[in-house]
Protein backbone atom coordinates (compact mmCIF):
# COMPACT_ATOMS: atom_id res chain seq x y z
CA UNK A 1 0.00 0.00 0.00
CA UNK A 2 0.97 3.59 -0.90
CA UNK A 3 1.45 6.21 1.40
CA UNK A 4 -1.18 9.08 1.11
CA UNK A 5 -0.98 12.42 1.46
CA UNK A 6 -4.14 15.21 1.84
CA UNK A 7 -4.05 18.05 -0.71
CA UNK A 8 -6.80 20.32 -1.94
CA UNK A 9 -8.24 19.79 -5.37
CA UNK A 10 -11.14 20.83 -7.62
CA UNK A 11 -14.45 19.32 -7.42
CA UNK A 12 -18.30 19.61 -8.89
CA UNK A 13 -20.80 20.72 -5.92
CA UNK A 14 -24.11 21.68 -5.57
CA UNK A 15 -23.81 25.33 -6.28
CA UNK A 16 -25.85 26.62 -3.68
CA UNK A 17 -23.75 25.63 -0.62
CA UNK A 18 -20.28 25.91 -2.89
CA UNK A 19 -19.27 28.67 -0.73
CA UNK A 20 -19.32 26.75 2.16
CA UNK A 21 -17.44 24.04 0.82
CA UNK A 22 -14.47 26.37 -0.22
CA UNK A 23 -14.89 27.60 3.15
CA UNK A 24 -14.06 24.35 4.84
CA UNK A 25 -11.63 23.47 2.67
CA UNK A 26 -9.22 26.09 4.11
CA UNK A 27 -9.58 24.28 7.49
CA UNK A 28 -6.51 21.81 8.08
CA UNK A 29 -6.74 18.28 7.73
CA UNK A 30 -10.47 18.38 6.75
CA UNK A 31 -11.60 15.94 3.90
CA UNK A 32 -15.04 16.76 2.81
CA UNK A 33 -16.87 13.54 1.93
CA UNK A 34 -20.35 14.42 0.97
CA UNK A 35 -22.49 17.10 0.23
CA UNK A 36 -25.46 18.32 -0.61
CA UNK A 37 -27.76 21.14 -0.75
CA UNK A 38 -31.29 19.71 -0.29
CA UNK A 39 -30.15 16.34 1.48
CA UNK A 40 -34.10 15.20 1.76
CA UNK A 41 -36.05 17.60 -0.14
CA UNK A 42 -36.23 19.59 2.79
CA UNK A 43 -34.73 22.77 2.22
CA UNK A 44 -31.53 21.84 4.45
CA UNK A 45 -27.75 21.48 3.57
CA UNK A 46 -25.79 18.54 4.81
CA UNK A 47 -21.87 18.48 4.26
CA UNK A 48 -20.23 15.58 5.97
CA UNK A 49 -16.31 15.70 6.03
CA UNK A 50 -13.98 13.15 8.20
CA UNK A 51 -10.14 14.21 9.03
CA UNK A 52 -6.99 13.06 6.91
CA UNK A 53 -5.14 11.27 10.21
CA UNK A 54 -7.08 8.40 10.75
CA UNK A 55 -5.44 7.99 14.45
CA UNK A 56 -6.55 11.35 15.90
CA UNK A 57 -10.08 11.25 13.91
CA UNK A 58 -12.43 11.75 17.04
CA UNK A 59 -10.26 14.30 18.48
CA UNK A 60 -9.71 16.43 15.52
CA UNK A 61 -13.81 16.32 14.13
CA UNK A 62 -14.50 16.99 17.73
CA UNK A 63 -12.16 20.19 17.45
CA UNK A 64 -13.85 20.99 14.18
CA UNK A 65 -17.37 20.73 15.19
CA UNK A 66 -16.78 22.67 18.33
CA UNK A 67 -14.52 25.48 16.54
CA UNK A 68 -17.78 25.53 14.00
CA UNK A 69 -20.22 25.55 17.05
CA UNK A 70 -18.47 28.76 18.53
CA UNK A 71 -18.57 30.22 16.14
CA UNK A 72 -22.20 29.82 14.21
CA UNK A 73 -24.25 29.57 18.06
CA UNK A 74 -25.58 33.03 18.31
CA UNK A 75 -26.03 34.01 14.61
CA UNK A 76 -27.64 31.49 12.78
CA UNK A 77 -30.69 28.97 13.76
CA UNK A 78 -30.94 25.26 11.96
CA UNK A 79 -27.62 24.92 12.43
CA UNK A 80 -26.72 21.39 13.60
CA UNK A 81 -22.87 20.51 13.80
CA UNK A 82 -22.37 16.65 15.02
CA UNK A 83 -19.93 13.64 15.25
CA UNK A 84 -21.05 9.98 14.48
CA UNK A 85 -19.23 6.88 14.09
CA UNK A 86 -19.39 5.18 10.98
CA UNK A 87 -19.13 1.14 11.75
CA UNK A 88 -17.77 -0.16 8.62
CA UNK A 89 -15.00 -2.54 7.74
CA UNK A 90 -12.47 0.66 7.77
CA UNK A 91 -14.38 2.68 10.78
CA UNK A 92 -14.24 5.81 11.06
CA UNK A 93 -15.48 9.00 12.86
CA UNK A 94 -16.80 11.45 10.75
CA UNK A 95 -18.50 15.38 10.89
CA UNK A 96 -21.79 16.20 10.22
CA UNK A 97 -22.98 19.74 9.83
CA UNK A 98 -26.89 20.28 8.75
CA UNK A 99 -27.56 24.33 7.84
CA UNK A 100 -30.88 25.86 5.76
CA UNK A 101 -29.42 26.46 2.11
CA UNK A 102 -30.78 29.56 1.98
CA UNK A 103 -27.88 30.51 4.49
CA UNK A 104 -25.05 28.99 2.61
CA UNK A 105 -23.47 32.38 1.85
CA UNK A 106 -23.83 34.04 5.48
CA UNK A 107 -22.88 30.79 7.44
CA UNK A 108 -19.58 31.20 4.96
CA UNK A 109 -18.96 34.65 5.21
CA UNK A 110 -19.51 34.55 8.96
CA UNK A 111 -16.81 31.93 9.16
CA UNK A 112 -14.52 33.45 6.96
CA UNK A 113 -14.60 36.49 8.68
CA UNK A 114 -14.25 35.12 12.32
CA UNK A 115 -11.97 32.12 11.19
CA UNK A 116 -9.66 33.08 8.65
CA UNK A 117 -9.59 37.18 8.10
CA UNK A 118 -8.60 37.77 11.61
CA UNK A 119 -5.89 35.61 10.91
């Protein structure tokens, strides 16, 4: 087996919630693994995204999803920002995070301004 390395690429999404995909990208270590932006015809977003060191998974989601808590709690409702275990042959822990799509744009600006253009 080859050794494997994360890097950022280029990749089709739903176009609504494409800003909040670029967003997370910039985050360290996180590997977006599915997304969409009416996950059951319900109006609401659902990105789920696992970490690229498979050793320090739980720690590192749980970082993510709390970093992501602090900062979405007081400006946005239907937010939901979760870990789960995934019980397959290769488990894994993975993050959930459930927004309206209609706040795609403002959930990524908000992040990108309290997250990254501070920085």
């Amino acid at each position: 087996m080859h050794k494997t390395i994360c890097v950022k690429v280029n990749a089709y999404v739903d176009e609504k919630i494409s800003p909040i995909i670029e967003t997370l990208s910039k985050i360290d270590g996180l590997v977006t693994e599915q997304c969409c932006e009416n996950h059951f015809n319900d109006g609401i977003a659902q990105v789920t995204f696992t970490y690229k060191d498979k050793h320090s998974q739980w720690r590192n989601i749980g970082k993510i999803c709390e970093m992501l808590t602090k900062t979405l709690l007081y400006d946005f409702e239907n937010v939901e920002i979760s870990v789960r275990w995934q019980p397959f042959w290769d488990s894994y822990a993975e993050g959930v995070f459930r927004f309206k799509t209609s706040d795609a744009c403002n959930i990524a600006n908000t992040l990108n301004r309290k997250l990254f253009d501070a920085v």
